[in-house]
N, C-alpha and C. Protein backbone atom coordinates (compact mmCIF):
# COMPACT_ATOMS: atom_id res chain seq x y z
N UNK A 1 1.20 -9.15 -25.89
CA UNK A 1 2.03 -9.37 -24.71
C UNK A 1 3.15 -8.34 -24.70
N UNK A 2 3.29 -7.37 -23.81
CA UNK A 2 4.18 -6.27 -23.29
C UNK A 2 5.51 -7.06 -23.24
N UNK A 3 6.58 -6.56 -24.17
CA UNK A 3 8.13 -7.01 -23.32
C UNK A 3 8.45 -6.13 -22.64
N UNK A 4 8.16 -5.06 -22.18
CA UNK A 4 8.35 -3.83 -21.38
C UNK A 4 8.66 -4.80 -19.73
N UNK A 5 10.46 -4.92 -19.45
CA UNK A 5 9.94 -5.82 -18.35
C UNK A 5 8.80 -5.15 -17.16
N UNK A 6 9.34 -3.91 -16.65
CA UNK A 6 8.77 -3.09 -15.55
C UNK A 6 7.25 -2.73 -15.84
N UNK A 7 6.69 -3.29 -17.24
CA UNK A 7 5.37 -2.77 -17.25
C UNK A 7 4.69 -4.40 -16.73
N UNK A 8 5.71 -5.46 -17.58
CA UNK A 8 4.85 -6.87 -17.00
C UNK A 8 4.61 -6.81 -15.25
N UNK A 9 5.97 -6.46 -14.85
CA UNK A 9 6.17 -6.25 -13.20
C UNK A 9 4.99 -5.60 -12.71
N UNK A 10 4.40 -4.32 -13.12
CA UNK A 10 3.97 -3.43 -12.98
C UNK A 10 1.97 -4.48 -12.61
N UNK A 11 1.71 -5.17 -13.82
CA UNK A 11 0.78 -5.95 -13.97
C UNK A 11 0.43 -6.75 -13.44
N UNK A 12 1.72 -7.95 -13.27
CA UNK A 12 1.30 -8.63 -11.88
C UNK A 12 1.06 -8.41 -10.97
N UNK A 13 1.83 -7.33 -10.48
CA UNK A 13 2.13 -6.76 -8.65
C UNK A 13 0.73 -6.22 -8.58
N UNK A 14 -0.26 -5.54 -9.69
CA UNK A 14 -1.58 -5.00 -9.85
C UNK A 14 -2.84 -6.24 -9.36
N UNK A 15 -2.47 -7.40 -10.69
CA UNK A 15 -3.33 -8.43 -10.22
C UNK A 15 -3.45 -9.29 -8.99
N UNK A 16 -2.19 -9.28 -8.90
CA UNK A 16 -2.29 -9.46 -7.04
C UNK A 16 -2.54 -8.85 -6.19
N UNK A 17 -2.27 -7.95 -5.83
CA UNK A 17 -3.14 -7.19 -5.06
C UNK A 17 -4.41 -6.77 -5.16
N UNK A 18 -5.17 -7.17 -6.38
CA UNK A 18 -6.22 -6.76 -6.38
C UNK A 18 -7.25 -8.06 -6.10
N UNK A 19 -6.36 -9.10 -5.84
CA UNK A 19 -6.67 -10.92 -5.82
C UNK A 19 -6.65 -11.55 -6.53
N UNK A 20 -6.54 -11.62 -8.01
CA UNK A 20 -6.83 -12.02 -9.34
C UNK A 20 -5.53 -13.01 -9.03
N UNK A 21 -5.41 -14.18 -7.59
CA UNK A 21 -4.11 -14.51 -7.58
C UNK A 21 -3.92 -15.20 -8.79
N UNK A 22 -4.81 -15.78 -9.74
CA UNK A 22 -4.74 -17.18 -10.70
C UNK A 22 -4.00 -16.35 -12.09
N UNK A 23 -4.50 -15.70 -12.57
CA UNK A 23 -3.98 -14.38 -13.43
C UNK A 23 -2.78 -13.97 -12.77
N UNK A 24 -2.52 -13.84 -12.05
CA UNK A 24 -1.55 -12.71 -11.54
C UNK A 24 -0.20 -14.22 -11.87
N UNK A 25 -0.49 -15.28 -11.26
CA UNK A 25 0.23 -16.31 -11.05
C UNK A 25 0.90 -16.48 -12.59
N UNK A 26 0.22 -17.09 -13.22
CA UNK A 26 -0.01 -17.13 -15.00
C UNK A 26 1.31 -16.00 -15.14
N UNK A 27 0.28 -14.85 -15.20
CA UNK A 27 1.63 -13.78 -15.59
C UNK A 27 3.06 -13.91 -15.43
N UNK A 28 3.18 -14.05 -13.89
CA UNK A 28 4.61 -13.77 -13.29
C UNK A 28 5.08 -14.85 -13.87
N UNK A 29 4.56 -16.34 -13.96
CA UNK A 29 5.22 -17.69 -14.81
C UNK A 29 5.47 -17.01 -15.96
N UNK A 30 4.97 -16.11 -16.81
CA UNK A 30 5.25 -15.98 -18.14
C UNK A 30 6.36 -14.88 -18.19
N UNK A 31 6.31 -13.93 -17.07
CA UNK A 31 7.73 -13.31 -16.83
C UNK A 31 8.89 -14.29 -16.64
N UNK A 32 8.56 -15.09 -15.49
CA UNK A 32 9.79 -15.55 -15.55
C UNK A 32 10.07 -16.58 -16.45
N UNK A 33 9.70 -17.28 -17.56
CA UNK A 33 10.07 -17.96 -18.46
C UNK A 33 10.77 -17.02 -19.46
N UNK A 34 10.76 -16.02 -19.82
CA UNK A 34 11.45 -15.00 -20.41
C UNK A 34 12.72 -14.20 -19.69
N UNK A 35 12.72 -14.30 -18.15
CA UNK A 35 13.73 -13.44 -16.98
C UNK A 35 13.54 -14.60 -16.02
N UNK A 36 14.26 -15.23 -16.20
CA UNK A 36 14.51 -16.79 -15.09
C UNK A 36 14.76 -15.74 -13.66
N UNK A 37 15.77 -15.34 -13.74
CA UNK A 37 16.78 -14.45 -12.93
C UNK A 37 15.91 -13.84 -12.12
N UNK A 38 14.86 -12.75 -12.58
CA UNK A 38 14.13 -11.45 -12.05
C UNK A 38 13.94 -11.40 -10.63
N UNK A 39 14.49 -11.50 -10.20
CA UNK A 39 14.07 -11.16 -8.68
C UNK A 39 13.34 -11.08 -7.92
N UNK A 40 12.51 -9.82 -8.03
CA UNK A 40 11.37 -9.38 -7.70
C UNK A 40 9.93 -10.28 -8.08
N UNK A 41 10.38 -10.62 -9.79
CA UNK A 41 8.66 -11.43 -9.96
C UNK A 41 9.31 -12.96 -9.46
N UNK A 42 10.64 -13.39 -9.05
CA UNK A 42 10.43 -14.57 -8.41
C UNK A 42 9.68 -14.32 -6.97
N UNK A 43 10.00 -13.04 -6.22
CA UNK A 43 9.53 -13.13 -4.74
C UNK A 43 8.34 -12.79 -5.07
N UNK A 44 7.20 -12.00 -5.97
CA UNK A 44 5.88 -12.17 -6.29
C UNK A 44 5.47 -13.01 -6.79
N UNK A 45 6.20 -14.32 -7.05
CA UNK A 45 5.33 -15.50 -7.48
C UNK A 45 5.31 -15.93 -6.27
N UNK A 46 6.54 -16.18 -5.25
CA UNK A 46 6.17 -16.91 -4.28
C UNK A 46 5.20 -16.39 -3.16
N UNK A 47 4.96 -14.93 -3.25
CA UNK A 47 3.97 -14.33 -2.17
C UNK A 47 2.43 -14.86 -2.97
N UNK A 48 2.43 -14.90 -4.18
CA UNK A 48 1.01 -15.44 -4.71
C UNK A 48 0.98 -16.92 -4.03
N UNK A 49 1.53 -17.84 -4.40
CA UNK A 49 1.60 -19.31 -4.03
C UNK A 49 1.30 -19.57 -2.42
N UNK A 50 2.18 -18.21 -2.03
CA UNK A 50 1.66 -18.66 -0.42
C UNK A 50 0.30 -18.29 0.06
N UNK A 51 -0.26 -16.97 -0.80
CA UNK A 51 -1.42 -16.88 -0.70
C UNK A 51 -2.18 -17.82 -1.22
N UNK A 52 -2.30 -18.37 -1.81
CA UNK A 52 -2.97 -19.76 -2.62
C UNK A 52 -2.98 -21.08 -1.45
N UNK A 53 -2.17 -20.83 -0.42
CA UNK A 53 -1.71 -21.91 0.50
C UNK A 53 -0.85 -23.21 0.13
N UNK A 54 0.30 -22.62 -1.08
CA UNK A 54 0.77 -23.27 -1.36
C UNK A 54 2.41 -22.89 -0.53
N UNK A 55 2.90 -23.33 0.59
CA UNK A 55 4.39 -22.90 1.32
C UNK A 55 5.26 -23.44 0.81
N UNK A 56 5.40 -24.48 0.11
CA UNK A 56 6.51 -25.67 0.42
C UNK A 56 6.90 -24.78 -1.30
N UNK A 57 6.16 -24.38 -2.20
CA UNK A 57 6.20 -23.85 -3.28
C UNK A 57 6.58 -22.61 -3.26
N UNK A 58 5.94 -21.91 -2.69
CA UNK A 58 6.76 -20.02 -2.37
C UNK A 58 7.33 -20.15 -1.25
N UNK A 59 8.51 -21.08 -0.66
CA UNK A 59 9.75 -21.19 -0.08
C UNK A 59 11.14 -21.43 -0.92
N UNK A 60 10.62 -22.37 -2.23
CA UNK A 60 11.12 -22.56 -3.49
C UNK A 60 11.90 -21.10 -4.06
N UNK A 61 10.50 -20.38 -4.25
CA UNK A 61 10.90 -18.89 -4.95
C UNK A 61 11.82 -18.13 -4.20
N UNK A 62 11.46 -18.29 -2.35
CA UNK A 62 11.64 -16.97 -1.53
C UNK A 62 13.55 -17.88 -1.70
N UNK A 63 13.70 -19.04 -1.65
CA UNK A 63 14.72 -19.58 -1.60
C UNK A 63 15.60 -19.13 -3.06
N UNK A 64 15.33 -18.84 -3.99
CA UNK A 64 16.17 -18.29 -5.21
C UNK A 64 16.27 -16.96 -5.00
N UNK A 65 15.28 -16.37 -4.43
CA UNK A 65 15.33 -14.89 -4.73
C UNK A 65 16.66 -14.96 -3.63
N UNK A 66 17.21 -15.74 -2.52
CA UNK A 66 17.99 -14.76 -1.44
C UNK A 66 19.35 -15.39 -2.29
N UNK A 67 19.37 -16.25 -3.03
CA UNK A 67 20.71 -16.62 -3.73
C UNK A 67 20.95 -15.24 -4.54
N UNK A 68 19.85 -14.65 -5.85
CA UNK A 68 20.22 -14.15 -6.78
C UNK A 68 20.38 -12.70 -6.03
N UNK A 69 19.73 -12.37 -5.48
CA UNK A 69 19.57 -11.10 -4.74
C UNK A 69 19.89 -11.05 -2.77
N UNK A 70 20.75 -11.22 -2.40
CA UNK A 70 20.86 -11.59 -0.89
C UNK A 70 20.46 -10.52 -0.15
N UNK A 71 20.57 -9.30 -0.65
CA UNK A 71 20.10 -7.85 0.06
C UNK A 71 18.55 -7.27 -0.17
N UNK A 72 17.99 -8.18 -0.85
CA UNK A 72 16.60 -7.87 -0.83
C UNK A 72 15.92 -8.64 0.24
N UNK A 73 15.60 -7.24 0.88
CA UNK A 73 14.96 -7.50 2.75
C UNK A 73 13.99 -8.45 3.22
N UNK A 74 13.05 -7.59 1.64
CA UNK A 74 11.49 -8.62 1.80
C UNK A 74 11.51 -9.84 2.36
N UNK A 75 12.34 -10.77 1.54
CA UNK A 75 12.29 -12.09 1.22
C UNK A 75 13.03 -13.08 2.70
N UNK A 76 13.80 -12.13 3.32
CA UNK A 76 14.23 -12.61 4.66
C UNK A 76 13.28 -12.66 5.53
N UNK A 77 12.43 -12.53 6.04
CA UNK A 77 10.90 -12.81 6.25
C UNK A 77 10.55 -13.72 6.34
N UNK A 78 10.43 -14.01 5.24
CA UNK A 78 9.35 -15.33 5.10
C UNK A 78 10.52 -16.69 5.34
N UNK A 79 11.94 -16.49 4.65
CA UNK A 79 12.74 -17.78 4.94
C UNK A 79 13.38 -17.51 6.20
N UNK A 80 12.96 -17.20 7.14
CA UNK A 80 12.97 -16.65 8.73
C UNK A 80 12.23 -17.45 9.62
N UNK A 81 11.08 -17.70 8.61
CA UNK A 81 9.22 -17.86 8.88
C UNK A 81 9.64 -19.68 9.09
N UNK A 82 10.56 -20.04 8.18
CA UNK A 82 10.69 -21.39 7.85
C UNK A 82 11.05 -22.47 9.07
């Protein structure tokens, strides 16, 4: 297991996009149990979950990411969407 954070980042953002959402999911949980905080793999867990058709769950995420990070654009989007 890589502590390299930007290489774990690097891995998920890979397995998701490539669909592997169940893997990809796994991962980013195991990032963020190590980087509660992370930003970014909170708003890529919640873009997996919503792909999974899970909303009420990656509204959760998109909802921390705009506390910890308020200027990250992405995530205004989707809690827009709400």
């Amino acid at each position: 297991k890589p502590d390299f954070l930007p290489a774990r980042i690097n891995l998920v953002s890979t397995l998701f996009i490539s669909g592997h959402f169940d893997e990809a999911l796994a991962g980013g949980q195991a990032v963020l149990k190590d980087n509660p905080n992370e930003y970014r793999m909170l708003y890529i867990v919640g873009e997996i979950l919503l792909r999974k058709g899970d909303k009420e769950n990656a509204n959760k995420y998109f909802s921390k990411v705009s506390k910890i990070a308020p200027d990250f654009k992405q995530v205004r989007k989707h809690l827009s969407e709400q």
